[in-house]
N, C-alpha and C. Protein backbone atom coordinates (compact mmCIF):
# COMPACT_ATOMS: atom_id res chain seq x y z
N UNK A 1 -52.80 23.73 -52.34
CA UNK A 1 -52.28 23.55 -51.01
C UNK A 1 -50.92 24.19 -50.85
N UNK A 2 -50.35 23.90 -49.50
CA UNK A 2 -48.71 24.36 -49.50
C UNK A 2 -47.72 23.95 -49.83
N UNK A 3 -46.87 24.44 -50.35
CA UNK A 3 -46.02 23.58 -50.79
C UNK A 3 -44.62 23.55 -50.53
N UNK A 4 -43.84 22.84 -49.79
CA UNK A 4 -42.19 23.05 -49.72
C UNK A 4 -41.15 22.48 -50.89
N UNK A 5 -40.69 22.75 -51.63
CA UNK A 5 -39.60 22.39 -52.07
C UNK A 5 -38.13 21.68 -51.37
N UNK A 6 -38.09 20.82 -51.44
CA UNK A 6 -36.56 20.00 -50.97
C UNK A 6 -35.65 19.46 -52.29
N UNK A 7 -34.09 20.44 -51.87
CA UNK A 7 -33.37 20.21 -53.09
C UNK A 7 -32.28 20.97 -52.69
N UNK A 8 -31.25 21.24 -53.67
CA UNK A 8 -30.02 21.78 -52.88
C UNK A 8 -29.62 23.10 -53.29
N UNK A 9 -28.60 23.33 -52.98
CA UNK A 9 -28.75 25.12 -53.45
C UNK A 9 -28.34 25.48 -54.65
N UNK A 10 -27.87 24.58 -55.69
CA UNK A 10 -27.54 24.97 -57.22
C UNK A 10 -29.09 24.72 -58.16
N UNK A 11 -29.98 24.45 -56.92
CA UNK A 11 -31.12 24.62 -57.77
C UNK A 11 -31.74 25.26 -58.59
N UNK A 12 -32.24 25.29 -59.88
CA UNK A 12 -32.70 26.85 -61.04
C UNK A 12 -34.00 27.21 -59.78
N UNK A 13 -34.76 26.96 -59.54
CA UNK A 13 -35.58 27.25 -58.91
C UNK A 13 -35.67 27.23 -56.80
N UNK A 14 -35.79 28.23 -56.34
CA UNK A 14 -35.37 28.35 -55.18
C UNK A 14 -36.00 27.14 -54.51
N UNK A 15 -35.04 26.53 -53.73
CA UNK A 15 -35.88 25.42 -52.70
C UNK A 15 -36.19 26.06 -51.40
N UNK A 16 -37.23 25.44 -50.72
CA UNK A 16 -37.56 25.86 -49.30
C UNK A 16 -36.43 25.16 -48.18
N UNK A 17 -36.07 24.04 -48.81
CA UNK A 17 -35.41 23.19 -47.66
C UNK A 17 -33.80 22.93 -48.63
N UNK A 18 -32.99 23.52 -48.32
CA UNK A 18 -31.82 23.13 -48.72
C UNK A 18 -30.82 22.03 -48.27
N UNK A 19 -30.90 21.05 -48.85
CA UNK A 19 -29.81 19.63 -48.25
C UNK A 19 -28.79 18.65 -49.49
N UNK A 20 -28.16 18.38 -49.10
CA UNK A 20 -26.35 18.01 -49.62
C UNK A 20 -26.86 16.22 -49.23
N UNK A 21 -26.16 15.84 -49.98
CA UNK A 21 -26.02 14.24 -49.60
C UNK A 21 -25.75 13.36 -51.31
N UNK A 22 -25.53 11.90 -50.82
CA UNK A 22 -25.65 11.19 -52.30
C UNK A 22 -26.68 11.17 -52.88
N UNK A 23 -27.06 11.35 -53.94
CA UNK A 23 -28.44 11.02 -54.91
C UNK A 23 -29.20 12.34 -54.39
N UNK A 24 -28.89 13.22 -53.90
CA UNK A 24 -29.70 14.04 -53.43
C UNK A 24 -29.60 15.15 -54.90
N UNK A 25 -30.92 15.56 -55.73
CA UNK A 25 -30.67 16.31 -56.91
C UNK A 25 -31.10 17.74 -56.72
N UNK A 26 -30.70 18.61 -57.54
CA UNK A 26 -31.27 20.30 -57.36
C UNK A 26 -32.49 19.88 -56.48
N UNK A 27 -33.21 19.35 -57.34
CA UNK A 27 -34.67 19.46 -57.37
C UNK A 27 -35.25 18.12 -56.46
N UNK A 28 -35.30 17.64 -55.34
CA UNK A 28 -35.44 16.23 -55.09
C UNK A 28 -37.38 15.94 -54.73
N UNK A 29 -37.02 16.55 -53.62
CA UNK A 29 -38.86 16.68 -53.99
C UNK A 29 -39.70 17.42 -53.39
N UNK A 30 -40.94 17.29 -53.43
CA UNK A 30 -42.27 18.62 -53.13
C UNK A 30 -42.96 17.76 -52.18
N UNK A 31 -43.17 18.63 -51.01
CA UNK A 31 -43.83 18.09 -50.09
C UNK A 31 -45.21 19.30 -50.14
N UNK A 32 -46.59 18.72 -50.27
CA UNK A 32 -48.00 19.22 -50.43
C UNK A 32 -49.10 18.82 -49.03
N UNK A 33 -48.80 20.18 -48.38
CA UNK A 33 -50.27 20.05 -47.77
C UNK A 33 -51.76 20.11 -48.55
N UNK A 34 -52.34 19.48 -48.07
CA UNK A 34 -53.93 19.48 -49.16
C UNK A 34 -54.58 19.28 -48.35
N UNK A 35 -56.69 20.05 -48.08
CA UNK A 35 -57.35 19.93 -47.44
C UNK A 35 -58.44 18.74 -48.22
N UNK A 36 -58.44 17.76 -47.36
CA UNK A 36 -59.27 16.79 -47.57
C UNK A 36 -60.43 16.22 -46.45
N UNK A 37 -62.06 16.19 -47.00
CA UNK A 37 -62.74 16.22 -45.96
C UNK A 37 -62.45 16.79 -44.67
N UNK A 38 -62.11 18.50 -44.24
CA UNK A 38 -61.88 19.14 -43.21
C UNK A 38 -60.75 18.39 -42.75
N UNK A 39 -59.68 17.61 -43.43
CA UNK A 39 -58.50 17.29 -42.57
C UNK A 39 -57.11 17.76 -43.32
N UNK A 40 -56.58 18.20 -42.92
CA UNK A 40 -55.23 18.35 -43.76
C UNK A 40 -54.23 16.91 -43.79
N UNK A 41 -53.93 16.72 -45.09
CA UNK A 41 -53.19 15.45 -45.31
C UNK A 41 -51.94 16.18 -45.96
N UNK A 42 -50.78 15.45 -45.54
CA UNK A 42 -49.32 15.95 -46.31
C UNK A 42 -48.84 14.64 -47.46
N UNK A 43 -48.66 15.09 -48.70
CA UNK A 43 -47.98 14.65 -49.36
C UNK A 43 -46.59 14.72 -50.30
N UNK A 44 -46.39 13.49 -50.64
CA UNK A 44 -44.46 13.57 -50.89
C UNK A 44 -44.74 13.29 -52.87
N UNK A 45 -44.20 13.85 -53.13
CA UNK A 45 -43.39 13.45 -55.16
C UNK A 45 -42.16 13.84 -55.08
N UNK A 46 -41.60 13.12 -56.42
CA UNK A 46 -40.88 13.58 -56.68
C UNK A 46 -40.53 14.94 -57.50
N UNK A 47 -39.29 15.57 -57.35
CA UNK A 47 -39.64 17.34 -57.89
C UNK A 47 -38.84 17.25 -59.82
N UNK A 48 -38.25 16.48 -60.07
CA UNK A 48 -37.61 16.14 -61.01
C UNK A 48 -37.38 13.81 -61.60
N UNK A 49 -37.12 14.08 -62.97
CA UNK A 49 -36.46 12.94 -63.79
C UNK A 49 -35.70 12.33 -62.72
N UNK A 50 -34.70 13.02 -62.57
CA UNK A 50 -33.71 12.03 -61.73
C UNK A 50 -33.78 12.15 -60.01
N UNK A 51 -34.76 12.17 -59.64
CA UNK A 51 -35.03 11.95 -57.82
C UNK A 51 -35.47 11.18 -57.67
N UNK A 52 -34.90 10.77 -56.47
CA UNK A 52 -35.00 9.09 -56.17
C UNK A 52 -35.81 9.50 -54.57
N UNK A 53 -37.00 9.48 -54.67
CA UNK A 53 -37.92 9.52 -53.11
C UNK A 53 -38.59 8.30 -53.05
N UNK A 54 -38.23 7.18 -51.98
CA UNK A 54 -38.96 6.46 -51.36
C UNK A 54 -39.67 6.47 -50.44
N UNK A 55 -40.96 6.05 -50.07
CA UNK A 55 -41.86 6.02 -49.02
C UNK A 55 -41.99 4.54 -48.41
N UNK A 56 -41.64 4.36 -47.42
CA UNK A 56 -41.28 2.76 -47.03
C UNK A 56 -40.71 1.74 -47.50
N UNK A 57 -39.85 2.04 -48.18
CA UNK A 57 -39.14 1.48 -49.76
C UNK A 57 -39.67 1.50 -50.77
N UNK A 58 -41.15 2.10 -51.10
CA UNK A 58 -41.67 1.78 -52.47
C UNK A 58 -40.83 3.40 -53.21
N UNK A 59 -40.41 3.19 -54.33
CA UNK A 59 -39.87 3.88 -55.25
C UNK A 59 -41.06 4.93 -55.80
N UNK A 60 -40.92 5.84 -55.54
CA UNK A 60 -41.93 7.20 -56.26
C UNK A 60 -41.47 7.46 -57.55
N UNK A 61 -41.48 7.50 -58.73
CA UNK A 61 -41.88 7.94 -59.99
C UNK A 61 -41.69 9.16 -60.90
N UNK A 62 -41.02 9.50 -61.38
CA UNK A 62 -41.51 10.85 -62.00
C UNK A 62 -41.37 10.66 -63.12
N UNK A 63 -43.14 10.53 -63.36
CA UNK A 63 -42.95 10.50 -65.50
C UNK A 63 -43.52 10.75 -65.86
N UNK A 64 -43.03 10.93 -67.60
CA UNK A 64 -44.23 11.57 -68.55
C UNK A 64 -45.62 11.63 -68.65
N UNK A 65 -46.23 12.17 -68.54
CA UNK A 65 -47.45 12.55 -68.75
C UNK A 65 -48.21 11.69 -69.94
N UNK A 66 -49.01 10.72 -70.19
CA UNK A 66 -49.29 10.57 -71.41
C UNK A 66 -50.29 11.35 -72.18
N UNK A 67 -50.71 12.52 -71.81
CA UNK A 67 -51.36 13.80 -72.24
C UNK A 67 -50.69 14.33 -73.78
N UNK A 68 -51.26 15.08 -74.68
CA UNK A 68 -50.56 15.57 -75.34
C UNK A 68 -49.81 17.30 -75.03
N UNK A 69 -50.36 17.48 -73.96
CA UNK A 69 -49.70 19.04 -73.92
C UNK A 69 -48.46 18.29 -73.88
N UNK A 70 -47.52 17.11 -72.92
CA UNK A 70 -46.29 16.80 -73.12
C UNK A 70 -45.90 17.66 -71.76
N UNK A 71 -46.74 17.72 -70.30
CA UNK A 71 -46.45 18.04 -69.31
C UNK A 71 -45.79 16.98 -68.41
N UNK A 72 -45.16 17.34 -67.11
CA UNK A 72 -44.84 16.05 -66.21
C UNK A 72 -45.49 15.65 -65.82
N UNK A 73 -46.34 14.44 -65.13
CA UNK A 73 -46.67 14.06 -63.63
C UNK A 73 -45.98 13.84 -62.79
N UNK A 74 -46.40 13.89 -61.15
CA UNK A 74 -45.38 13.06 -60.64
C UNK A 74 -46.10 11.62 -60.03
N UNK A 75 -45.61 11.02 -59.50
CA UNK A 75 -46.16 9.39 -58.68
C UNK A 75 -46.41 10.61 -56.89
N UNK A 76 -47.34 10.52 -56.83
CA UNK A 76 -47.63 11.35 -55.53
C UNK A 76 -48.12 10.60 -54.32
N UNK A 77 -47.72 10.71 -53.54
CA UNK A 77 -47.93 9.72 -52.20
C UNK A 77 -48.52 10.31 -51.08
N UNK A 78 -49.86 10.18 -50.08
CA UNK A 78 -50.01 10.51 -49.57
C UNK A 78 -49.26 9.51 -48.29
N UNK A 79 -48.56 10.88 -47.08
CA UNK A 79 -47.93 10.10 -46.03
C UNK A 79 -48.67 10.16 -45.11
N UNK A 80 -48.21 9.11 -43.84
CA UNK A 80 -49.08 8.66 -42.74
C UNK A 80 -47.83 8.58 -41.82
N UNK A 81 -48.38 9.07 -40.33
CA UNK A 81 -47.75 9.19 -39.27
C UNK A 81 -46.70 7.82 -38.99
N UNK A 82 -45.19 7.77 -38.72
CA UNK A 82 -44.70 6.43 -39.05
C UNK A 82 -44.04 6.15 -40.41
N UNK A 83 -44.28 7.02 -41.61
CA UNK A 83 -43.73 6.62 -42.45
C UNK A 83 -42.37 6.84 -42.92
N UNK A 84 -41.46 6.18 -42.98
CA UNK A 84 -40.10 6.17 -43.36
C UNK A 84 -39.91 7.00 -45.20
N UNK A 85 -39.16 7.95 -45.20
CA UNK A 85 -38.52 8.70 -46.66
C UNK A 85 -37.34 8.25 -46.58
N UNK A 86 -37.02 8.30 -47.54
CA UNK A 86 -35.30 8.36 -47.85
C UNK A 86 -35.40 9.34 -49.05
N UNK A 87 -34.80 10.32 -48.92
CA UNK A 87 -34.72 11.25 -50.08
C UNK A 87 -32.68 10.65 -50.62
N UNK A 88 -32.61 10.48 -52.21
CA UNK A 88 -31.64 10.15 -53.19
C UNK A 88 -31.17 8.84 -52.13
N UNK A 89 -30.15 8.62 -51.42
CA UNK A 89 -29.70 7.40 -51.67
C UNK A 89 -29.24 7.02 -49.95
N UNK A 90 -29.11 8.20 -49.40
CA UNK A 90 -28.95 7.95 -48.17
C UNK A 90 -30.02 8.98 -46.81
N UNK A 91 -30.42 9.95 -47.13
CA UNK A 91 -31.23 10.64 -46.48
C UNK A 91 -32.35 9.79 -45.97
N UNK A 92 -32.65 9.85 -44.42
CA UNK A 92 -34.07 9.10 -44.10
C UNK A 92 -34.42 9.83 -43.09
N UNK A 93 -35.26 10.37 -43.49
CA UNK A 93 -36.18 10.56 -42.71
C UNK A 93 -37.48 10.22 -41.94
N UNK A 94 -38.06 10.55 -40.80
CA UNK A 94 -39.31 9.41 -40.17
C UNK A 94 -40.21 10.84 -40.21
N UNK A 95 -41.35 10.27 -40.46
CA UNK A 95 -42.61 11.16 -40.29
C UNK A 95 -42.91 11.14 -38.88
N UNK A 96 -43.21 12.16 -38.23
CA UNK A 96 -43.75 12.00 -36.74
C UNK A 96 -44.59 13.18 -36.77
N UNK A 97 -45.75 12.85 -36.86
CA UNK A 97 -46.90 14.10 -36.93
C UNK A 97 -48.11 13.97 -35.50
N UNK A 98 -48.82 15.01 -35.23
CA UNK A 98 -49.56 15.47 -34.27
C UNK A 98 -51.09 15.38 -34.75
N UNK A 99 -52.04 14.44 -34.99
CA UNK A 99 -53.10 14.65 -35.37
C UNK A 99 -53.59 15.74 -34.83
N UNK A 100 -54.49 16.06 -35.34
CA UNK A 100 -55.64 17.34 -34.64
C UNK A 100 -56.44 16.64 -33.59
N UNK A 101 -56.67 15.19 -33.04
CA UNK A 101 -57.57 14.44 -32.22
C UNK A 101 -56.66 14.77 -31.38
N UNK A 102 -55.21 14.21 -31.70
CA UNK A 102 -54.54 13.97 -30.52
C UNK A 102 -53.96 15.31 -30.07
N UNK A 103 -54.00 16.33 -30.79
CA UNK A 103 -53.46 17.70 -30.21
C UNK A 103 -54.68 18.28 -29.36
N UNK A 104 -55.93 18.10 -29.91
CA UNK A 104 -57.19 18.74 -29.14
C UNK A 104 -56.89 17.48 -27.99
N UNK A 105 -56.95 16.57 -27.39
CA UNK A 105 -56.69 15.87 -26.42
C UNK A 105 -55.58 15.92 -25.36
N UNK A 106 -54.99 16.98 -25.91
CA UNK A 106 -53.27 16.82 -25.39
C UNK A 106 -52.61 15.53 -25.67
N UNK A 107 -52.53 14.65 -26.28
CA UNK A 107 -52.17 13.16 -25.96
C UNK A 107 -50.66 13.48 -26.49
N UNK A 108 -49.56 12.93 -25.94
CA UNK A 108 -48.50 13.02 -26.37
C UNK A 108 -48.02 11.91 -27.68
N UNK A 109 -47.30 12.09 -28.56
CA UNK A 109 -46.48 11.81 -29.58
C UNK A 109 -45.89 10.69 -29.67
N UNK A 110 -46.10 9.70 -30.69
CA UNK A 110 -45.55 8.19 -30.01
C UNK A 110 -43.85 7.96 -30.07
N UNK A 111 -43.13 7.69 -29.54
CA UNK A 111 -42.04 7.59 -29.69
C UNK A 111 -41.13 7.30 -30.70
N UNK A 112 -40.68 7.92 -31.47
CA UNK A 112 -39.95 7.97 -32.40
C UNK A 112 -39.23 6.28 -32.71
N UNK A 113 -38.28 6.34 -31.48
CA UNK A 113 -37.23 5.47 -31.25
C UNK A 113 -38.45 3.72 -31.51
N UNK A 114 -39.61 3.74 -31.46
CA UNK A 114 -39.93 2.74 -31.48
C UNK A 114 -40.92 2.47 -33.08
N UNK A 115 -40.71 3.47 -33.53
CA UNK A 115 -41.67 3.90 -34.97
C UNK A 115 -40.39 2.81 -36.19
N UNK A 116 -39.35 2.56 -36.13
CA UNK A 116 -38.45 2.12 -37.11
C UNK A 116 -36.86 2.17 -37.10
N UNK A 117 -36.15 1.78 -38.00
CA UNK A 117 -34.59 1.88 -37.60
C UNK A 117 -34.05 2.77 -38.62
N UNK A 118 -32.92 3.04 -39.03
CA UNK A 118 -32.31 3.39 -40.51
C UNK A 118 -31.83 2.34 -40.82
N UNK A 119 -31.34 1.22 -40.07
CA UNK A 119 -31.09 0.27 -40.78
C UNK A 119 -31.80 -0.09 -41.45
N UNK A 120 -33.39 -0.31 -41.30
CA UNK A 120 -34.25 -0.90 -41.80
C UNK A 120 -34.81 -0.05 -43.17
N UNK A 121 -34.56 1.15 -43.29
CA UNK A 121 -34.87 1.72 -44.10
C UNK A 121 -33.26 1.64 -45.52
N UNK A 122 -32.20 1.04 -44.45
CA UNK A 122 -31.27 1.09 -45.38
C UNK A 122 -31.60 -0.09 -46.31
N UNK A 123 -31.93 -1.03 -45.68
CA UNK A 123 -32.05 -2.35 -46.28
C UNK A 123 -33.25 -2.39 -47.56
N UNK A 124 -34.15 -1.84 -46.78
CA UNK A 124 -35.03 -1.37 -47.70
C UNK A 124 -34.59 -0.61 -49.45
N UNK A 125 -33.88 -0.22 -49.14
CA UNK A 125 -33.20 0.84 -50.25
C UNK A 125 -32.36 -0.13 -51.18
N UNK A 126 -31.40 -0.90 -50.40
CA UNK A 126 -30.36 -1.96 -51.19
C UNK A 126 -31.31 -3.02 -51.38
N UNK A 127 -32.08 -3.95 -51.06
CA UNK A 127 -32.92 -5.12 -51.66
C UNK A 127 -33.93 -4.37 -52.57
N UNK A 128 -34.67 -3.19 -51.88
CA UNK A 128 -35.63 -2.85 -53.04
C UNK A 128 -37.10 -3.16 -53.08
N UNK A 129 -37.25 -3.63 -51.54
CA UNK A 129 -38.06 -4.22 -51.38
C UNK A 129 -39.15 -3.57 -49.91
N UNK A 130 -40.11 -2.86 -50.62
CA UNK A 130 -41.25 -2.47 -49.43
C UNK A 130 -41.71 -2.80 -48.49
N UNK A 131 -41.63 -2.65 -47.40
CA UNK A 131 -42.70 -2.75 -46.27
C UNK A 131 -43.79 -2.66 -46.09
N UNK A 132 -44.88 -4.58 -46.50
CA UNK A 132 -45.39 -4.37 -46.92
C UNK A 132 -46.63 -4.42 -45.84
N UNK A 133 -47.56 -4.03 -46.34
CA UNK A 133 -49.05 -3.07 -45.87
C UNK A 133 -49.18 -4.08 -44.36
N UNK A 134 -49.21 -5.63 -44.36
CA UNK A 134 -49.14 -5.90 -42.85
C UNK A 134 -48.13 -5.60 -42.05
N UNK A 135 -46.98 -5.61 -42.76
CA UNK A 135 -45.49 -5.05 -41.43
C UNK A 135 -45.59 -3.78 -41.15
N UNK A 136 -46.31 -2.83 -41.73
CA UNK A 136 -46.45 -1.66 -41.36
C UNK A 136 -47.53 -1.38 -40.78
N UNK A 137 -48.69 -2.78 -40.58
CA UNK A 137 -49.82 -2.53 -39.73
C UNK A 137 -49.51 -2.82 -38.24
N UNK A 138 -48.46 -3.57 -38.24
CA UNK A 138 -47.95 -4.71 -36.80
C UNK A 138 -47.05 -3.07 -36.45
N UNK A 139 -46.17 -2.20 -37.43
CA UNK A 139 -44.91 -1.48 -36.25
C UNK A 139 -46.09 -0.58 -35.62
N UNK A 140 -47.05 0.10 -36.58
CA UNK A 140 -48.21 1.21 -35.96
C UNK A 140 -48.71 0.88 -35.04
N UNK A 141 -49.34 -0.44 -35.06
CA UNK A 141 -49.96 -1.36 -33.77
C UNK A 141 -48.96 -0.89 -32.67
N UNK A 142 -47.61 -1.41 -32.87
CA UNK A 142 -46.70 -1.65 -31.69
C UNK A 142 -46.32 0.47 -30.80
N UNK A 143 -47.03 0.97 -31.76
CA UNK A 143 -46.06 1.89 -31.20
C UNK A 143 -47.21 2.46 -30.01
């Protein structure tokens, strides 16, 4: 699939998306388009050891492989329209995507402003604690 790189510019390896912030590392993370059953789905990892990418507060991963070649994995997340990132320690970002139903329909884009807060994603970050699978069924509902 496609792939963007997000990381900063002393990176060994060129990033697609260059960004500065706390916890933010060379290498922070890889965002993957992939075709699944005729739909394209986007997903988030982390790009290195020390990147800190959350997906609704759950903590993404990057570890050893228990293989013997002694390659990486990463913890790979597929995202959904609504979902809150925080890339290293303060970066947040909101997913706001265009299905293909709703683009062949014209239907417009649900409102951002009602999808989540940064507070809420801050809090998320300092307790440590996810948003879990019903509170994130009730904000989708609401939007």
């Amino acid at each position: 699939g496609q792939r963007l790189r997000l990381g900063t510019s002393s990176a060994k390896i060129e990033q697609d998306v260059k960004i500065a912030g706390l916890g933010i590392t060379p290498e922070t993370a890889i965002f993957t388009m992939k075709s699944k059953r005729d739909e394209l789905r986007l997903y988030v990892a982390p790009a290195s050891m020390n990147a800190q990418v959350r997906v609704n507060g759950e903590l993404l991963i990057f570890k050893a492989s228990s293989s013997s070649s002694g390659k990486k994995s990463k913890d790979e997340k597929q995202l959904e329209a609504g979902d809150r990132i925080v890339l290293g320690t303060c970066a947040h970002v909101m997913l706001v995507c265009e299905s293909v139903s709703a683009r062949n329909s014209r239907q417009n884009l649900p409102d951002p402003s009602r999808m989540s807060s940064y507070e809420k994603a801050v809090r998320e970050v300092v307790l440590q604690r996810p948003e879990s699978k019903d509170e994130h069924g009730r904000r989708l509902a609401a939007m």
